[in-house]
Protein backbone atom coordinates (compact mmCIF):
# COMPACT_ATOMS: atom_id res chain seq x y z
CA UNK A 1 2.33 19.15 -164.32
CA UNK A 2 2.11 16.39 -167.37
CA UNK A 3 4.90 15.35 -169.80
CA UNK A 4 7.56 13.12 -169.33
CA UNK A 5 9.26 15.41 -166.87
CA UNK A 6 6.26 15.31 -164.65
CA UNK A 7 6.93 13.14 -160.85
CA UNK A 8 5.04 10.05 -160.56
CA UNK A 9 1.40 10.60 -158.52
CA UNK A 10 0.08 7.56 -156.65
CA UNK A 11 1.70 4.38 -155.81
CA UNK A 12 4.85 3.80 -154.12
CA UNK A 13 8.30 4.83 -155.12
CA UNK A 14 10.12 2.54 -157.13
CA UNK A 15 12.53 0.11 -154.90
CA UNK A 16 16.17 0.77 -154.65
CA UNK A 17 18.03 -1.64 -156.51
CA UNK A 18 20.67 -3.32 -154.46
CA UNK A 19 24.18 -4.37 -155.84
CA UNK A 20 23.27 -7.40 -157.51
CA UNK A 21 20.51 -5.63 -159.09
CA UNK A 22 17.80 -7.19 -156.86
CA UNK A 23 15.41 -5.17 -155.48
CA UNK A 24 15.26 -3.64 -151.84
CA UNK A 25 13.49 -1.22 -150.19
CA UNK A 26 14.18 1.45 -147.62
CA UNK A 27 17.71 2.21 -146.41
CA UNK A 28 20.63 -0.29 -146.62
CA UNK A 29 21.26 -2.08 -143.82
CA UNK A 30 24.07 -1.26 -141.16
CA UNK A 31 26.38 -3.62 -140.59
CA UNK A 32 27.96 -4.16 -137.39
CA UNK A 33 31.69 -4.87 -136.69
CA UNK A 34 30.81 -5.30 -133.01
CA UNK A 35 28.85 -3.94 -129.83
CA UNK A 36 30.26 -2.30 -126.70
CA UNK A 37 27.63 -1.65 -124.04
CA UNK A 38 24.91 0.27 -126.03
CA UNK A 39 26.82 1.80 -129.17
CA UNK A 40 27.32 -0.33 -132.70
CA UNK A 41 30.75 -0.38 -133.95
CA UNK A 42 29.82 -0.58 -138.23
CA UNK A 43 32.00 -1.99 -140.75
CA UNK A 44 32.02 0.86 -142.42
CA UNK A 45 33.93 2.81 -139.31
CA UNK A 46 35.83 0.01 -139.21
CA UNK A 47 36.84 0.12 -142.79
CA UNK A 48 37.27 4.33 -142.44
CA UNK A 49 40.05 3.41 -139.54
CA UNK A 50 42.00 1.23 -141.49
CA UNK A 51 42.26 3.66 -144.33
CA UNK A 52 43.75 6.02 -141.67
CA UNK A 53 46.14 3.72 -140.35
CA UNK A 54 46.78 2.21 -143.85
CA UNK A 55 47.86 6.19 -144.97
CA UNK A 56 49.60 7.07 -141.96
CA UNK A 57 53.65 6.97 -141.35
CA UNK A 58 53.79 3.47 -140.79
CA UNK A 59 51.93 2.22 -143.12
CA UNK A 60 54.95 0.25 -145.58
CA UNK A 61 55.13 -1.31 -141.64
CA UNK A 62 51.86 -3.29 -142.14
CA UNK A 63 50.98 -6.57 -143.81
CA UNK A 64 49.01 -6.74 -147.02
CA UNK A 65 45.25 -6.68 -146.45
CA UNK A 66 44.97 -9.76 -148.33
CA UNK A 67 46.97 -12.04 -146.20
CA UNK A 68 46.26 -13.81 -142.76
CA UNK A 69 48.50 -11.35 -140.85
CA UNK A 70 46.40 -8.11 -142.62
CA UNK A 71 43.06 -9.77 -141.38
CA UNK A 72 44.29 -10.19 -138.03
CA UNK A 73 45.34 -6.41 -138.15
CA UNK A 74 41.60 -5.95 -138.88
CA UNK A 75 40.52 -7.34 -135.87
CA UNK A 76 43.11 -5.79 -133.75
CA UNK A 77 41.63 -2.71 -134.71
CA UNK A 78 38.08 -3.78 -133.78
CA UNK A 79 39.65 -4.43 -130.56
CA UNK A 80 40.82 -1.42 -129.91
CA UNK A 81 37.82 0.84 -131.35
CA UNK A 82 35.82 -1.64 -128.84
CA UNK A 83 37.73 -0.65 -125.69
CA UNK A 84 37.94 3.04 -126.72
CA UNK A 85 34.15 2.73 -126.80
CA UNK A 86 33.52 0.88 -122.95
CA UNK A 87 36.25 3.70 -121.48
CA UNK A 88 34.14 6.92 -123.33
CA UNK A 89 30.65 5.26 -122.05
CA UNK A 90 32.14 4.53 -118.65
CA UNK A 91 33.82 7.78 -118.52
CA UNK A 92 30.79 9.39 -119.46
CA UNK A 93 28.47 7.67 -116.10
CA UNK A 94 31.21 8.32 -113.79
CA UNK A 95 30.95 11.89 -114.82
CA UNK A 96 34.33 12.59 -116.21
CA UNK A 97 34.98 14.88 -118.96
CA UNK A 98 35.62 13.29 -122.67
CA UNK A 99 38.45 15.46 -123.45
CA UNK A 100 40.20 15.05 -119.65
CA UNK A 101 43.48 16.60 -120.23
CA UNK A 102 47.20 14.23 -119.14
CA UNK A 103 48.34 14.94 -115.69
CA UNK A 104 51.55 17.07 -116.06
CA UNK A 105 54.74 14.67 -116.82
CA UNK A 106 56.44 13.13 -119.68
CA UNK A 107 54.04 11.90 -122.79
CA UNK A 108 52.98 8.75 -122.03
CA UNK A 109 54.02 6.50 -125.10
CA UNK A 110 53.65 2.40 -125.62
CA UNK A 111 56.03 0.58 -124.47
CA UNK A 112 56.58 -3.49 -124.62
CA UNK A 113 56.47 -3.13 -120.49
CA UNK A 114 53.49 -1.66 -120.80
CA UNK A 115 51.85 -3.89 -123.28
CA UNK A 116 52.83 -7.01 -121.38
CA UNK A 117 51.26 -5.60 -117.92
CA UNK A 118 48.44 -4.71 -119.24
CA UNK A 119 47.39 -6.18 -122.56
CA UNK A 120 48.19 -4.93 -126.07
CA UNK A 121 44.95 -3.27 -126.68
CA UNK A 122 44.59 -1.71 -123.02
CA UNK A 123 48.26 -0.40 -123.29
CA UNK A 124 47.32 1.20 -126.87
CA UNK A 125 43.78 3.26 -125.31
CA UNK A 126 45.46 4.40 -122.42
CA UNK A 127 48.17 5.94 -124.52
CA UNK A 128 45.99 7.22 -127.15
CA UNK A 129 42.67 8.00 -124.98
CA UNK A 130 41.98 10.84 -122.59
CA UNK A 131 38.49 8.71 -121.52
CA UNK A 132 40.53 5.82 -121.09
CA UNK A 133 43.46 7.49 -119.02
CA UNK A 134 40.59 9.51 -116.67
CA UNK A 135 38.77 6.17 -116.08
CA UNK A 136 42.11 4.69 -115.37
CA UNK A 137 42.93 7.12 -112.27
CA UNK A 138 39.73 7.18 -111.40
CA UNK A 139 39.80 3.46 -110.05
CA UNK A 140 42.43 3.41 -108.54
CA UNK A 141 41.54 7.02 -106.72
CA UNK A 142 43.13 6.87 -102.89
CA UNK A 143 44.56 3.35 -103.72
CA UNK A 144 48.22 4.75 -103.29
CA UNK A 145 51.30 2.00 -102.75
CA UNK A 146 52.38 1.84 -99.31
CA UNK A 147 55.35 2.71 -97.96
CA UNK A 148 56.43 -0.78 -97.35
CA UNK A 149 55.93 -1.57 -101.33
CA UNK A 150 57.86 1.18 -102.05
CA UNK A 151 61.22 0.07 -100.19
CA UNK A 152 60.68 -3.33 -100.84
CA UNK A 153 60.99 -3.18 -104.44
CA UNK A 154 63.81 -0.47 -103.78
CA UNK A 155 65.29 -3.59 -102.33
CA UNK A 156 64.52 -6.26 -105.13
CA UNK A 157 66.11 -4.19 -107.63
CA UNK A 158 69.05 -2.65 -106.49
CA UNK A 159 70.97 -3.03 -109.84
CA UNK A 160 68.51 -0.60 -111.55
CA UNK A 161 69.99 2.45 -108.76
CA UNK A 162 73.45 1.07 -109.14
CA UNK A 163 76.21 2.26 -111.38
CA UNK A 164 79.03 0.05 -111.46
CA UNK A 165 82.69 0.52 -111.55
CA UNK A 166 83.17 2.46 -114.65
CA UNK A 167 87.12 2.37 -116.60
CA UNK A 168 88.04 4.83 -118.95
CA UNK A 169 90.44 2.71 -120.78
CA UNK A 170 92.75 3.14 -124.37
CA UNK A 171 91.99 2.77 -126.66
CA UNK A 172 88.39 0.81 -125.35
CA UNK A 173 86.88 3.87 -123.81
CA UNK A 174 84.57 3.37 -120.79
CA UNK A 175 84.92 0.09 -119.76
CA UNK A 176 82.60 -1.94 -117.06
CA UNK A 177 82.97 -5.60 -116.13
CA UNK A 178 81.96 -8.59 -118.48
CA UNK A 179 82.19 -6.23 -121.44
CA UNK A 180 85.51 -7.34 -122.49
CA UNK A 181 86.69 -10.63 -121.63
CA UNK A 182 89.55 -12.72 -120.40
CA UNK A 183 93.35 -11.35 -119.89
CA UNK A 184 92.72 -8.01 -120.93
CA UNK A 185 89.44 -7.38 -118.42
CA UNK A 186 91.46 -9.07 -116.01
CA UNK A 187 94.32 -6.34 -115.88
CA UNK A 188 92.45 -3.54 -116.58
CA UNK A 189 90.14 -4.05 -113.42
CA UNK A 190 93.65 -4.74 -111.74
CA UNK A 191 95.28 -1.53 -112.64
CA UNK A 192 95.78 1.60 -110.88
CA UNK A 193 94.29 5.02 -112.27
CA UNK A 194 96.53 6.32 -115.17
CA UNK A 195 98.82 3.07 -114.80
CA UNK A 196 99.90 1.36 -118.56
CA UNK A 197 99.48 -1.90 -118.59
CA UNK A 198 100.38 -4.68 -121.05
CA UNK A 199 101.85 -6.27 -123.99
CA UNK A 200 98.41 -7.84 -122.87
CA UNK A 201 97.47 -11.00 -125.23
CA UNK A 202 93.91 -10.30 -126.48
CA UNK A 203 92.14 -10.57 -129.85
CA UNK A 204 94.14 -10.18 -132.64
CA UNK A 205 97.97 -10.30 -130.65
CA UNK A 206 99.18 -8.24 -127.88
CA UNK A 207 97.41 -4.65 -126.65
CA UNK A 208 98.88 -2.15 -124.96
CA UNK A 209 96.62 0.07 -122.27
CA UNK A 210 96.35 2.68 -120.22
CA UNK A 211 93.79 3.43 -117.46
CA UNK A 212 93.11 7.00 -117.43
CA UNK A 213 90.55 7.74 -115.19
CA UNK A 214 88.05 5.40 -112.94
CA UNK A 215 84.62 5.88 -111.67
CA UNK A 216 84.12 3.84 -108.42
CA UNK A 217 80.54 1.78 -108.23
CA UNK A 218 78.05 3.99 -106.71
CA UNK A 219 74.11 3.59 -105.60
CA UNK A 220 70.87 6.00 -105.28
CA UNK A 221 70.38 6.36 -102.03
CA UNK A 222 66.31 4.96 -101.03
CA UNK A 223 65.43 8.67 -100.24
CA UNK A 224 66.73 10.10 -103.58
CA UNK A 225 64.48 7.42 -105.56
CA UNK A 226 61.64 6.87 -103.16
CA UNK A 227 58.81 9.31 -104.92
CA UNK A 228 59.80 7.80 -108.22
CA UNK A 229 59.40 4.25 -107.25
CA UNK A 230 56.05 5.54 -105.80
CA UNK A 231 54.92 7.35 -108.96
CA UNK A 232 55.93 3.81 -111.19
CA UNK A 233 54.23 1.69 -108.34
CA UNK A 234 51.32 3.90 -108.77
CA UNK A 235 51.15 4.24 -112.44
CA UNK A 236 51.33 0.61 -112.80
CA UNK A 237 48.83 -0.44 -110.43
CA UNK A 238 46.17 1.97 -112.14
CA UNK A 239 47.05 0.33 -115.35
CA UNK A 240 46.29 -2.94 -114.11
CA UNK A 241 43.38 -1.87 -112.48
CA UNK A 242 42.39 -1.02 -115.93
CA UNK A 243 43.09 -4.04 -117.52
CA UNK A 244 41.08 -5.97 -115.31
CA UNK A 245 38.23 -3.59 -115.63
CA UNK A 246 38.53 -4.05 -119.60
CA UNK A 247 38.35 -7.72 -119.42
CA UNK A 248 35.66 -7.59 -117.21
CA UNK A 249 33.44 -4.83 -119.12
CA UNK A 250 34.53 -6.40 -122.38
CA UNK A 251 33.05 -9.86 -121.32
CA UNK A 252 29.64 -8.28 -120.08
CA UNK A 253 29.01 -6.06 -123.01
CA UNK A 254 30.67 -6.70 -125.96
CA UNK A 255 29.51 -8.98 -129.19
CA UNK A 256 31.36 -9.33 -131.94
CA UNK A 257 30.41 -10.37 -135.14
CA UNK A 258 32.38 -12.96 -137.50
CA UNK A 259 35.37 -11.44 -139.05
CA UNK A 260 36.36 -9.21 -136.10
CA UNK A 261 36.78 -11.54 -133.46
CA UNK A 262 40.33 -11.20 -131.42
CA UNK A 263 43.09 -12.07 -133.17
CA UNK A 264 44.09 -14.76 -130.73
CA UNK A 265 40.63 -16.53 -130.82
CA UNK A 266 41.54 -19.60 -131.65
CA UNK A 267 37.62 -20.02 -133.74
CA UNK A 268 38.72 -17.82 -136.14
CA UNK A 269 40.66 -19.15 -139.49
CA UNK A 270 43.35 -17.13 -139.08
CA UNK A 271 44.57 -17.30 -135.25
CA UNK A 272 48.31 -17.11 -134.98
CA UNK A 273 48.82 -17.60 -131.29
CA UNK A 274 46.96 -18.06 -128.13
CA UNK A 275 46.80 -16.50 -124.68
């Protein structure tokens, strides 16, 4: 076939033309955000993320992409694409299934407790990763607390299984100790049930109360809370286990490339705080 219409015969293919108009041949170049183990985390998965998060409900939450604060958000998110990445491929050689469903329970949900155990980023996977979660209770398989951890931190935190002395006071409404102050806590806690106290001088002139009902103090006894101590114990001793298998996995397999460092690296222009 001849005529201007006709594809070229012989030769090479004419070169791409890059962005600045330069030529370049064969496919563009990947570039990589970071490495975990033996799978390339692009920029351009990276970038796809962000649009997610940046469209999602709390998006008018996040800073500007622009600023120091919306770069740092950046590499937060490298962070976390990184560890989702170590717990699939470690998941994957320990045999465990991708898509390992939540043991039965309450959702588990991020909380500051958790992030401060564990790490911000490990905190975030376990809550939003099945590989992560299965990998989680797999090291710590048969690695239950003993029965001796379990009362003694029944005993180091009594006031969490205590309910004090509770007042129903008016016109306060239930009243405990040290939340009102001075003359008036003084004779309510000294009052009989349905006594009237006062002229009482308190803020703003006198006050005039009557107990109606009172709640004496009253504490879970060890064998009502002793399974769920045991289930916290347990839950947070897999999640450190985690942690410290992150940080160690994460320092044996991961590179990451300028621009997505951790936030807190203190060689990158915009680190805000260190660890």
């Amino acid at each position: 076939m001849n005529g201007p219409d006709a594809p070229p015969t012989g030769g090479a293919a004419p070169a791409a033309r890059g962005e600045d108009g330069g030529r370049r041949s064969g496919p563009p170049a990947v570039r990589a955000a970071a490495t975990a183990g033996d799978r390339v985390i692009t920029v351009a998965e990276v970038d796809r993320r962000l649009r997610l998060l940046r469209s999602g409900p709390l998006a008018a939450r996040l800073p500007r992409p622009e600023t120091a604060e919306g770069r740092n958000l950046r590499r937060w998110l490298v962070q976390v694409m990184v560890a989702e990445a170590l717990a699939e491929q470690e998941a994957a050689r320990l045999g465990l299934p991708a898509g390992h469903p939540a043991p039965p329970g309450p959702r588990a949900v991020l909380t500051p407790a958790g992030a401060l155990r564990t790490g911000g980023v490990a905190a975030a996977v376990l809550v939003t990763t099945p590989a992560a979660r299965a990998v989680c209770r797999a090291l710590s398989a048969g690695r239950e607390p003993s029965e001796e951890e379990v009362r003694d931190y029944y005993r180091r935190n009594l006031d969490r299984f205590t309910t004090p002395e509770t007042r129903w006071v008016l016109p306060f409404g239930a009243v405990r100790r040290g939340e009102i102050a001075g003359p008036l806590e003084d004779a309510v806690f000294a009052a009989r049930e349905g006594e009237t106290i006062g002229p009482v001088e308190g803020p703003g002139g006198p006050w005039t109360l009557v107990v109606e009902r009172i709640e004496a103090a009253r504490r879970e006894p060890y064998a009502a809370v002793r399974e769920r101590i045991r289930a916290e114990l347990a839950k947070e001793n897999e999640e450190r286990a985690f942690a410290r298998w992150l940080d160690a996995r994460h320092a044996d397999a991961v590179v990451l490339t300028p621009g997505h460092e951790h936030p807190a690296d203190p060689a990158q222009p915009d680190a805000d705080h260190r660890h």
